[in-house]
C-alpha atoms as a PDB file:
ATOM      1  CA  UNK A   1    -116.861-109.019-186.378  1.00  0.00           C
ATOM      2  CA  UNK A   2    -114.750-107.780-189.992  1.00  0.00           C
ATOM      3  CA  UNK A   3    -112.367-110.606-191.309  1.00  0.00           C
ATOM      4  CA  UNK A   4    -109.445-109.258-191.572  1.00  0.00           C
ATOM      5  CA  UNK A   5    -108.461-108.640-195.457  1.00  0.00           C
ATOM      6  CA  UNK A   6    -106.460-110.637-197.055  1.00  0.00           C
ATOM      7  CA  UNK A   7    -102.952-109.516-197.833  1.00  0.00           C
ATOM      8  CA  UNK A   8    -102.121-109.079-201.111  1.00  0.00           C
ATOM      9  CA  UNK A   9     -99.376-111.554-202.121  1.00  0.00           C
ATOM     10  CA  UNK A  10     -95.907-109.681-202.756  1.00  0.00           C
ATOM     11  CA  UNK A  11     -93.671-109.472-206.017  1.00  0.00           C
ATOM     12  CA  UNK A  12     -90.757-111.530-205.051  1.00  0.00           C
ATOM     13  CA  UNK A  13     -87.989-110.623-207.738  1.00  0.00           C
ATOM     14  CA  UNK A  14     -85.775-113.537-206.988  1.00  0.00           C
ATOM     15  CA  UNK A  15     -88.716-116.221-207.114  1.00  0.00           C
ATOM     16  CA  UNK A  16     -89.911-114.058-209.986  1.00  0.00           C
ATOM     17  CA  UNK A  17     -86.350-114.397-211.748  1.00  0.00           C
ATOM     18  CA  UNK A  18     -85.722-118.304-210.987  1.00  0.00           C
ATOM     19  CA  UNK A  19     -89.199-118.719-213.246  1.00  0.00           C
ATOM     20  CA  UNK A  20     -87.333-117.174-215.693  1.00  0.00           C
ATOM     21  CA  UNK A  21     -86.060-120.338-217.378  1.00  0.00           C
ATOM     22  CA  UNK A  22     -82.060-120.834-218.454  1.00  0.00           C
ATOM     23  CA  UNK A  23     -82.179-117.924-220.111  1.00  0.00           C
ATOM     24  CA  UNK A  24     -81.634-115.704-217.114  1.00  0.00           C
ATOM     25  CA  UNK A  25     -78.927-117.974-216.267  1.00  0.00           C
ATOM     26  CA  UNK A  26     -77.356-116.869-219.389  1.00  0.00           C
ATOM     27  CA  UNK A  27     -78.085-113.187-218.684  1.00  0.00           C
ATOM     28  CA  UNK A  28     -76.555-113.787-214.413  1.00  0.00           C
ATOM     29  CA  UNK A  29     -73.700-115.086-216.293  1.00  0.00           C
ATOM     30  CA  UNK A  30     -73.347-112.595-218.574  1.00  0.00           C
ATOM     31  CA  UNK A  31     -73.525-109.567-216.133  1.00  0.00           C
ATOM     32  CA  UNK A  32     -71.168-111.318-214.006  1.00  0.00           C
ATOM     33  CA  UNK A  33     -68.845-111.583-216.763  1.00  0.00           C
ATOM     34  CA  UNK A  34     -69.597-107.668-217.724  1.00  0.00           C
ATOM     35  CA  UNK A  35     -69.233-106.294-214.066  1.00  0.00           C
ATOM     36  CA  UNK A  36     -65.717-108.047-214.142  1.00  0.00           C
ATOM     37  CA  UNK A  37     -64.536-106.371-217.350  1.00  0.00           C
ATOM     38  CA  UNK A  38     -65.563-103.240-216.373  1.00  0.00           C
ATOM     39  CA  UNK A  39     -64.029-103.009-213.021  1.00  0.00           C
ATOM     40  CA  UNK A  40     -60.585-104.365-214.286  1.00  0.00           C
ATOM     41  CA  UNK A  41     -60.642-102.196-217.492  1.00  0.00           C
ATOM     42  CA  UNK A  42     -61.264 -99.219-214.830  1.00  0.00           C
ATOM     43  CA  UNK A  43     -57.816 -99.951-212.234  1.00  0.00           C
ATOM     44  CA  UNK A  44     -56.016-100.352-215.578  1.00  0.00           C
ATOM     45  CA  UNK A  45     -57.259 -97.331-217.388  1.00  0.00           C
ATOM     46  CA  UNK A  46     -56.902 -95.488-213.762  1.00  0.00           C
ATOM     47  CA  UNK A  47     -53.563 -96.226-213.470  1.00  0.00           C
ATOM     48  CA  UNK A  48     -52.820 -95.262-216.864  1.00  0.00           C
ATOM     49  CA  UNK A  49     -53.821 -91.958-216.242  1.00  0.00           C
ATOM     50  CA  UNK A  50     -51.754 -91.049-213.672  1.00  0.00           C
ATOM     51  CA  UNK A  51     -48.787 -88.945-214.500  1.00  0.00           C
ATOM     52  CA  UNK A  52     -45.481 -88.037-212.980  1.00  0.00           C
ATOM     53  CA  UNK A  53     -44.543 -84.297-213.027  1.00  0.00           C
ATOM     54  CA  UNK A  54     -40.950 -84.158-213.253  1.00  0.00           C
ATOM     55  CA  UNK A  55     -40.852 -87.575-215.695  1.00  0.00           C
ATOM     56  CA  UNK A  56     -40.235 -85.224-218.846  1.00  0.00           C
ATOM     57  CA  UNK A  57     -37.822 -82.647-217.056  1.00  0.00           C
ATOM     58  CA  UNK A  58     -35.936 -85.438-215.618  1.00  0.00           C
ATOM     59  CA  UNK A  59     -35.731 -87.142-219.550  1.00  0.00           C
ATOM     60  CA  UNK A  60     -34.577 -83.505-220.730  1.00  0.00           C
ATOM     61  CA  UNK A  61     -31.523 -83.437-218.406  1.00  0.00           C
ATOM     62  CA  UNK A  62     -30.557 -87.550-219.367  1.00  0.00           C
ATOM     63  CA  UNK A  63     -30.944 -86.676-222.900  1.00  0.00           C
ATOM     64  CA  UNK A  64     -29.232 -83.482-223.045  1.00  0.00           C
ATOM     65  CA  UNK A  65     -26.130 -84.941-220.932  1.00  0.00           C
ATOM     66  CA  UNK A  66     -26.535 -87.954-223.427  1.00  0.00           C
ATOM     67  CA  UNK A  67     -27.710 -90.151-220.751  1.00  0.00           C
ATOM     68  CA  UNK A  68     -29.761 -92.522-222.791  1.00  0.00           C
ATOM     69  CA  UNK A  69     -29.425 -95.395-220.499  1.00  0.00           C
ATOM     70  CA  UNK A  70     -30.650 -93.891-217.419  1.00  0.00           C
ATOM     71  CA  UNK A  71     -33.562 -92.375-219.230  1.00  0.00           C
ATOM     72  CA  UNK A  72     -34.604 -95.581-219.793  1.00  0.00           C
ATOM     73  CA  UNK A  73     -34.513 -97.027-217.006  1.00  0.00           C
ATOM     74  CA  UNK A  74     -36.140 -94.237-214.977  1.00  0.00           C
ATOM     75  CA  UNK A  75     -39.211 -94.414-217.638  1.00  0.00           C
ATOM     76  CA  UNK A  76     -39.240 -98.424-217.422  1.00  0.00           C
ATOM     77  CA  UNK A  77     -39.304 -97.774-213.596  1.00  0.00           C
ATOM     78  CA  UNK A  78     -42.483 -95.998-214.268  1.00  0.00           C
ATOM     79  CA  UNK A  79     -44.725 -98.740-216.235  1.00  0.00           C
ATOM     80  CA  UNK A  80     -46.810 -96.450-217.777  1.00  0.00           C
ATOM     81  CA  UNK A  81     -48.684 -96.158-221.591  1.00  0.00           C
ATOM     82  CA  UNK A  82     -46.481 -93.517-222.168  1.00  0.00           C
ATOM     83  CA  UNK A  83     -43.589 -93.908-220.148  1.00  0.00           C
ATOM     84  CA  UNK A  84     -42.976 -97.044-222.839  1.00  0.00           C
ATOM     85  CA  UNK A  85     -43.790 -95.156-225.560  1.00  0.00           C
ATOM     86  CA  UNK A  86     -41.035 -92.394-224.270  1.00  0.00           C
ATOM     87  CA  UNK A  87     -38.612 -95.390-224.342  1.00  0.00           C
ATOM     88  CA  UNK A  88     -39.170 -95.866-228.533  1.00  0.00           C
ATOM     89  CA  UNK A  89     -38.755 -92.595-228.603  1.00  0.00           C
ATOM     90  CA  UNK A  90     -35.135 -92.359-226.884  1.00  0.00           C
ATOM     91  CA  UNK A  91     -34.141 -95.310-228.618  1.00  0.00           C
ATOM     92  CA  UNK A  92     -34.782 -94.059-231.766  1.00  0.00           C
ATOM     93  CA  UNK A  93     -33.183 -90.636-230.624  1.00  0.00           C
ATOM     94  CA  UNK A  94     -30.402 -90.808-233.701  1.00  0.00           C
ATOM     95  CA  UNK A  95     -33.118 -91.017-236.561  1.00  0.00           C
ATOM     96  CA  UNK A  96     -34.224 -87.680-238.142  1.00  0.00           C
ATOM     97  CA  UNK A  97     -37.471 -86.357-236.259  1.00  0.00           C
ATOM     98  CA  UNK A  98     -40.295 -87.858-238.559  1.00  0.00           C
ATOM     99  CA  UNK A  99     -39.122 -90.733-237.936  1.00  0.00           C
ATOM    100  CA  UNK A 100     -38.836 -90.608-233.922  1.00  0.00           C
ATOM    101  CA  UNK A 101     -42.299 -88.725-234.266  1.00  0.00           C
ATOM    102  CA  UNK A 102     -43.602 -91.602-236.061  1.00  0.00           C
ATOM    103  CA  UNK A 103     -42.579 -94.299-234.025  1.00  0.00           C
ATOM    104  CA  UNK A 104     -43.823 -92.609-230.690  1.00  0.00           C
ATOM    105  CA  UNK A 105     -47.622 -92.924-232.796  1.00  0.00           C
ATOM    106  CA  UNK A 106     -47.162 -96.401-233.641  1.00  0.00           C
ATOM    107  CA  UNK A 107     -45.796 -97.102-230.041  1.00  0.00           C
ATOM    108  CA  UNK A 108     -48.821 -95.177-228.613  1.00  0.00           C
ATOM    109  CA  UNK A 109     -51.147 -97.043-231.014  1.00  0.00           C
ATOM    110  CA  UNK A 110     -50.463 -99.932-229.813  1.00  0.00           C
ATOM    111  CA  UNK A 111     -50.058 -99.129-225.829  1.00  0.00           C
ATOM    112  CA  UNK A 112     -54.079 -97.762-226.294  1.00  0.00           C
ATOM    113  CA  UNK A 113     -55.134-100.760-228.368  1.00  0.00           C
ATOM    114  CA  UNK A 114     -53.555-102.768-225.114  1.00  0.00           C
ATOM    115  CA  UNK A 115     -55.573-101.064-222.846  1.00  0.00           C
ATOM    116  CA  UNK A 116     -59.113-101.799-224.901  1.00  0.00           C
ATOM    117  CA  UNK A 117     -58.756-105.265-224.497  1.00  0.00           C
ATOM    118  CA  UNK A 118     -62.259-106.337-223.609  1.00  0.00           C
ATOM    119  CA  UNK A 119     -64.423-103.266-225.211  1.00  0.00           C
ATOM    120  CA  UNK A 120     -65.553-105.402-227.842  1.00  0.00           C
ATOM    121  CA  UNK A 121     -66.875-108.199-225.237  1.00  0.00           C
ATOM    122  CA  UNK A 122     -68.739-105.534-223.522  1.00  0.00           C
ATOM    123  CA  UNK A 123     -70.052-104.304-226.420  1.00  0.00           C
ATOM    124  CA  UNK A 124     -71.146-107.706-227.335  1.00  0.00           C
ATOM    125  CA  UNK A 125     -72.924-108.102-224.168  1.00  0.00           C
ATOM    126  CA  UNK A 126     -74.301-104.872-224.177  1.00  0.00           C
ATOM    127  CA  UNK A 127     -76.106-105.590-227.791  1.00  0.00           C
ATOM    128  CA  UNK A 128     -76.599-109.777-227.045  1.00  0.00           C
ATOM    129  CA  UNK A 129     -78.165-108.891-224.078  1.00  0.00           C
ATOM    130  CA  UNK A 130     -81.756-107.601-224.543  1.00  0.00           C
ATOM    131  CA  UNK A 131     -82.222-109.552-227.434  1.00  0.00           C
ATOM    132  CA  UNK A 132     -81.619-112.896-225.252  1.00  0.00           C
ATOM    133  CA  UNK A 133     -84.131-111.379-223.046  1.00  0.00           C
ATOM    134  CA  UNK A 134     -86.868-111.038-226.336  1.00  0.00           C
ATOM    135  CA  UNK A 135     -85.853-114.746-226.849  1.00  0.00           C
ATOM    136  CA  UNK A 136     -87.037-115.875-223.171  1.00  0.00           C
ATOM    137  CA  UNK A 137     -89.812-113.968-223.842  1.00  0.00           C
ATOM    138  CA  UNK A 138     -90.974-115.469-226.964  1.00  0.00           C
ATOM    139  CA  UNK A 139     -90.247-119.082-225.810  1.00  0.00           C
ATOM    140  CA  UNK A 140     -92.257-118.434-223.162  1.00  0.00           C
ATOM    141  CA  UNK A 141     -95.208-117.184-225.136  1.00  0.00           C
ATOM    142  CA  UNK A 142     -95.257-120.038-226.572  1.00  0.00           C
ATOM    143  CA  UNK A 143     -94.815-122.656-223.841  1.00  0.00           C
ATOM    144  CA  UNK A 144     -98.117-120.458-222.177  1.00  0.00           C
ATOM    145  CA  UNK A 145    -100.104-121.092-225.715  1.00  0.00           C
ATOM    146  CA  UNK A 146     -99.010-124.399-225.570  1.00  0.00           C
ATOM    147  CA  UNK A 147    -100.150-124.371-222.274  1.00  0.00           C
ATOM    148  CA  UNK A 148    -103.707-123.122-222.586  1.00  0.00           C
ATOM    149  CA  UNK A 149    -104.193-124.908-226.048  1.00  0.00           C
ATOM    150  CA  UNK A 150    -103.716-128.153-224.177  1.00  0.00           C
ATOM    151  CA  UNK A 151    -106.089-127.112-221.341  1.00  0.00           C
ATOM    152  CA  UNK A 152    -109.113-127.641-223.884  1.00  0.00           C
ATOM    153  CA  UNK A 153    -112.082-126.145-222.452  1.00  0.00           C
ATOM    154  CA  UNK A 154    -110.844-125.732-218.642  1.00  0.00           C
ATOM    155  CA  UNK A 155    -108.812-122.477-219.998  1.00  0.00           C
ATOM    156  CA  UNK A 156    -107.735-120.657-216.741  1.00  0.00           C
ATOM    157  CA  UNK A 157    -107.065-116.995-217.607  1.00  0.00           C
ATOM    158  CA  UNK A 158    -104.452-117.237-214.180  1.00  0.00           C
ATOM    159  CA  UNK A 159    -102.971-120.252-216.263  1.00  0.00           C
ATOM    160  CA  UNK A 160    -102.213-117.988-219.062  1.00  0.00           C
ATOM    161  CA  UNK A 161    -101.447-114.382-217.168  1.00  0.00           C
ATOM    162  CA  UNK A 162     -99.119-116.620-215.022  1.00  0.00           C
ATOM    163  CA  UNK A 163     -97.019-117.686-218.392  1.00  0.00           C
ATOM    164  CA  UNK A 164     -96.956-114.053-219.949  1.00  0.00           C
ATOM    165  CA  UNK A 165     -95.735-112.783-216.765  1.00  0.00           C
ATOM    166  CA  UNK A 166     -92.893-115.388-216.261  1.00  0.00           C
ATOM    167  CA  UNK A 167     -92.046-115.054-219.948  1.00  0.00           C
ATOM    168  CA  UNK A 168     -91.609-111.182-219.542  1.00  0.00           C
ATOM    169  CA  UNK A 169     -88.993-111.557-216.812  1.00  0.00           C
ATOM    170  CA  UNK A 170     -86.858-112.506-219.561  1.00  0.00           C
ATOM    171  CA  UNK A 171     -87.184-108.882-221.452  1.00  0.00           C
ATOM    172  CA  UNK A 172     -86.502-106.906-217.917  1.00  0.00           C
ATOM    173  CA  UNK A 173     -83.573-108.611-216.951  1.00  0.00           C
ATOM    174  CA  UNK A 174     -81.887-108.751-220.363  1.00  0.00           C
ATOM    175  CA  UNK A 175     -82.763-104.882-221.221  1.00  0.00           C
ATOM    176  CA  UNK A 176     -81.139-103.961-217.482  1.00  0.00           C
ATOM    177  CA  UNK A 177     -77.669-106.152-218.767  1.00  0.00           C
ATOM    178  CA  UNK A 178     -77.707-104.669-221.433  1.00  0.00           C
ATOM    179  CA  UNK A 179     -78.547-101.056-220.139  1.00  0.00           C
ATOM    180  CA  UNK A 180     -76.055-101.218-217.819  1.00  0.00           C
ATOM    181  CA  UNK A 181     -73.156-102.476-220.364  1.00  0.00           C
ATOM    182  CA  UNK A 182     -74.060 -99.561-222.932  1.00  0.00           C
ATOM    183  CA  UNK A 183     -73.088 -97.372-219.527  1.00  0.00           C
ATOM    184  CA  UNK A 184     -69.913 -98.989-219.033  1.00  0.00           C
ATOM    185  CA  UNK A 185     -69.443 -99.432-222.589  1.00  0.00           C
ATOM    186  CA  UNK A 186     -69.232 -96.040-223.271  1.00  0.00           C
ATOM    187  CA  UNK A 187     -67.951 -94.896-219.597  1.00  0.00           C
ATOM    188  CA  UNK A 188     -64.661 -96.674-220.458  1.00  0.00           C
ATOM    189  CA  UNK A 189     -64.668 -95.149-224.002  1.00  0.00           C
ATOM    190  CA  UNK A 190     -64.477 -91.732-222.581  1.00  0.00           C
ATOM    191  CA  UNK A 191     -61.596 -92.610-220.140  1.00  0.00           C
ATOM    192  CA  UNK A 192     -59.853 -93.450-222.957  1.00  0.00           C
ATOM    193  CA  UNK A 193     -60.276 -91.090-225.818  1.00  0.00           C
ATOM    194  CA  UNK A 194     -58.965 -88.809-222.934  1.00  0.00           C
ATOM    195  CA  UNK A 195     -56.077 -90.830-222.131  1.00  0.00           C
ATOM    196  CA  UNK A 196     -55.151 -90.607-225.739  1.00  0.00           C
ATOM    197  CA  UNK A 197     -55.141 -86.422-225.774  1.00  0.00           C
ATOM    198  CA  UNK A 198     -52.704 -87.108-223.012  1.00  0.00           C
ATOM    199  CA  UNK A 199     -50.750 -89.092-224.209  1.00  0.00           C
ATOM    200  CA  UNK A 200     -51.082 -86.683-227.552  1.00  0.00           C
ATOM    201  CA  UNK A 201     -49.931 -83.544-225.533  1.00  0.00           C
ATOM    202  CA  UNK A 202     -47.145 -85.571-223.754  1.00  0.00           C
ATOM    203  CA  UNK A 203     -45.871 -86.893-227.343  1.00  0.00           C
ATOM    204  CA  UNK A 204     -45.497 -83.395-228.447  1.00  0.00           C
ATOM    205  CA  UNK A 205     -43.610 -82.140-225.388  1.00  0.00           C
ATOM    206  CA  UNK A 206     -41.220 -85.040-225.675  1.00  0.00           C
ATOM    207  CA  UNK A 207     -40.703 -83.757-229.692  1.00  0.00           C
ATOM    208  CA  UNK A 208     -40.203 -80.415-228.468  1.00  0.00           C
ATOM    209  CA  UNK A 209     -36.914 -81.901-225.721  1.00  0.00           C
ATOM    210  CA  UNK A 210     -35.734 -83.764-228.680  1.00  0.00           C
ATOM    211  CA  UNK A 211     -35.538 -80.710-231.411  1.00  0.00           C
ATOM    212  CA  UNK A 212     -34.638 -78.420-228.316  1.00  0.00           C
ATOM    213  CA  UNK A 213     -31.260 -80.714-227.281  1.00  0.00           C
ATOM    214  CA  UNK A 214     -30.448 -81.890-231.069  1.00  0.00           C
ATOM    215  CA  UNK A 215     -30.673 -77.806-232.178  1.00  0.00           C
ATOM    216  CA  UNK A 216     -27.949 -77.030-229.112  1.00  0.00           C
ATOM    217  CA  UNK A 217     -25.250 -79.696-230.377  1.00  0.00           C
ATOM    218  CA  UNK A 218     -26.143 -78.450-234.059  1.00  0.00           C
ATOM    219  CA  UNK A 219     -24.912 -75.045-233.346  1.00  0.00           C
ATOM    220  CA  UNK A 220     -22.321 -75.853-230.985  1.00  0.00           C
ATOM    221  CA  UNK A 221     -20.812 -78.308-233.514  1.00  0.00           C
ATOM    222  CA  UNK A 222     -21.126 -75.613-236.063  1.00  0.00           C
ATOM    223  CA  UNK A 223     -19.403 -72.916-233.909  1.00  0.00           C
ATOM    224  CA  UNK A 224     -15.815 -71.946-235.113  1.00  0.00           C
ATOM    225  CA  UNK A 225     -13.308 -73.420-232.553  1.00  0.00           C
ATOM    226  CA  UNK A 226     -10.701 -70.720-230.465  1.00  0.00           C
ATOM    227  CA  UNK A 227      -7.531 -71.010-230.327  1.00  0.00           C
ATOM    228  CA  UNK A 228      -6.026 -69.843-227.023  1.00  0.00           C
ATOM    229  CA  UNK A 229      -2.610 -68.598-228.446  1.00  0.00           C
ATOM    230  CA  UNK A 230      -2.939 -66.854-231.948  1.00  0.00           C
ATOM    231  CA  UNK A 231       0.060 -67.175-234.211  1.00  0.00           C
ATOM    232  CA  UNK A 232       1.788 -63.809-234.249  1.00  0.00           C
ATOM    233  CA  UNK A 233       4.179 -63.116-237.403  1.00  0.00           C
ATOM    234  CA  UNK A 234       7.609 -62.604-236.335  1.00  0.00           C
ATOM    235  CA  UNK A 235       9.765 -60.061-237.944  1.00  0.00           C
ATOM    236  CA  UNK A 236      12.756 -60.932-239.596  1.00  0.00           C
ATOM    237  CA  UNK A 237      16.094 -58.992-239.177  1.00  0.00           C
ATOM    238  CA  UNK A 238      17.666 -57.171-242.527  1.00  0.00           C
ATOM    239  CA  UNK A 239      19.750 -58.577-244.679  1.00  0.00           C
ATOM    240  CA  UNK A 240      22.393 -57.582-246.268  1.00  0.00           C
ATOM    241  CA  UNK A 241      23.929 -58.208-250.114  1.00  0.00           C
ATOM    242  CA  UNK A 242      27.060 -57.583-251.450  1.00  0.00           C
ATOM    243  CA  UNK A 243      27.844 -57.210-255.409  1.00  0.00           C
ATOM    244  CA  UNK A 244      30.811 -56.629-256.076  1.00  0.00           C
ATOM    245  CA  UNK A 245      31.706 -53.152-255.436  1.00  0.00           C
ATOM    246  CA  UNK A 246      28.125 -52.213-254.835  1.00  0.00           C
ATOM    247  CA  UNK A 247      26.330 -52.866-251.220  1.00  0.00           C
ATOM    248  CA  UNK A 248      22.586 -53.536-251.201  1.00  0.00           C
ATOM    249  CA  UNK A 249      20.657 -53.101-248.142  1.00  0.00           C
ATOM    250  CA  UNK A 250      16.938 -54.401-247.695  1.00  0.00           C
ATOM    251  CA  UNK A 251      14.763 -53.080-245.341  1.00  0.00           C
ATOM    252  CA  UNK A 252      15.449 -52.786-242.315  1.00  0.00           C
ATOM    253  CA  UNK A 253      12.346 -55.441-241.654  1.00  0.00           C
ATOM    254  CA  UNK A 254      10.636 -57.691-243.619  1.00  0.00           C
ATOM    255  CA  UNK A 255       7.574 -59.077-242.217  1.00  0.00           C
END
């Protein structure tokens, strides 16, 4: 009768990850923290994006009636990057056009600089990472050495594989952190650099409204004004002069 062979003992990753010292509680904490970022950055950024249709036609008709008010107020009823930076942009409607162009950048500027709050923390974790996971590693190199050189002359080889193994758990779970924050990293990167050629192309339409409505008052202001009732000369009846015995007559009209 064959003995049944033994099974062969299975990898457990969370058993396997627990030996990993406080250095993977560093690297939990850290994904945790980079997992949030990333998911809030996205809704933000996501909402960002999203752009009303009729937002500039509906500024065109408040600016050209000179409805500054209610532009506002229908582009603060919006809430988005560049429904505030509109709002600079109609406030500063009376200053000459390098000016308004200049204060939609600055406005913009700083409504994209709002919305990559965070980036540089998951940058951070995205370089900090791996190497925390090389520093589990090589602490636990040496706690193994330590190990074995205390052992003296019973060295067991499992004593030694055992604390290389355990010591390399540090290295895999640090290079997936930090793997997976370069991803997001650069994910949210994207989303933005295309948010700001949006916002780009919408700062450029507004420019055009502004030139368009300011160029129709120019000329109308420059138009001659109509009367409706011309002055018409009126002719004046002849006159007539007397010198002593002579008579003069004038024409019979004199305009």
């Amino acid at each position: 009768m064959m003995l049944a062979a033994e099974a062969a003992p299975e990898l457990n990753v969370l058993d396997l990850a627990m030996k990993g010292g406080w250095i993977m509680v560093v690297l939990a904490l850290l994904s945790v923290f980079g997992i949030y970022i990333f998911v809030e950055r996205f809704a933000v950024l996501r909402k960002a994006m999203k752009r009303n249709p009729y937002l500039l036609d509906r500024l065109h008709d408040n600016i050209k009636d000179g409805d500054f008010k209610s532009a506002i107020n229908y582009c603060t009823s919006q809430n988005t990057p560049i429904s505030r930076t509109y709002i600079k942009g109609i406030k500063d409607y009376n200053l000459d056009n390098v000016a308004i162009r200049q204060a939609l950048d600055n406005t913009a500027s700083l409504e994209i600089a709002n919305l990559e709050k965070g980036f540089p923390i998951l940058s951070t974790i995205a370089a900090v990472a791996p190497m925390l996971g090389f520093l589990g590693t090589v602490t636990g190199m040496v706690q193994a050495f330590w190990q074995m050189s205390n052992a003296g002359n019973n060295i067991d080889i499992t004593l030694l594989s055992g604390g290389i193994y355990e010591a390399m758990v540090t290295t895999v779970a640090g290079l997936i952190v930090g793997i997976v924050a370069i991803f997001a990293y650069n994910f949210l990167v994207t989303r933005i650099d295309r948010l700001q050629n949006i916002m780009e192309a919408d700062i450029i339409s507004f420019m055009e409204i502004v030139n368009e409505v300011k160029a129709e008052k120019s000329a109308v202001a420059a138009a001659p004004v109509q009367t409706e009732n011309p002055t018409i000369p009126v002719a004046e009846p002849a006159t007539t002069v007397v010198a002593g015995n002579n008579v003069m007559r004038s024409t019979d009209y004199v305009n």
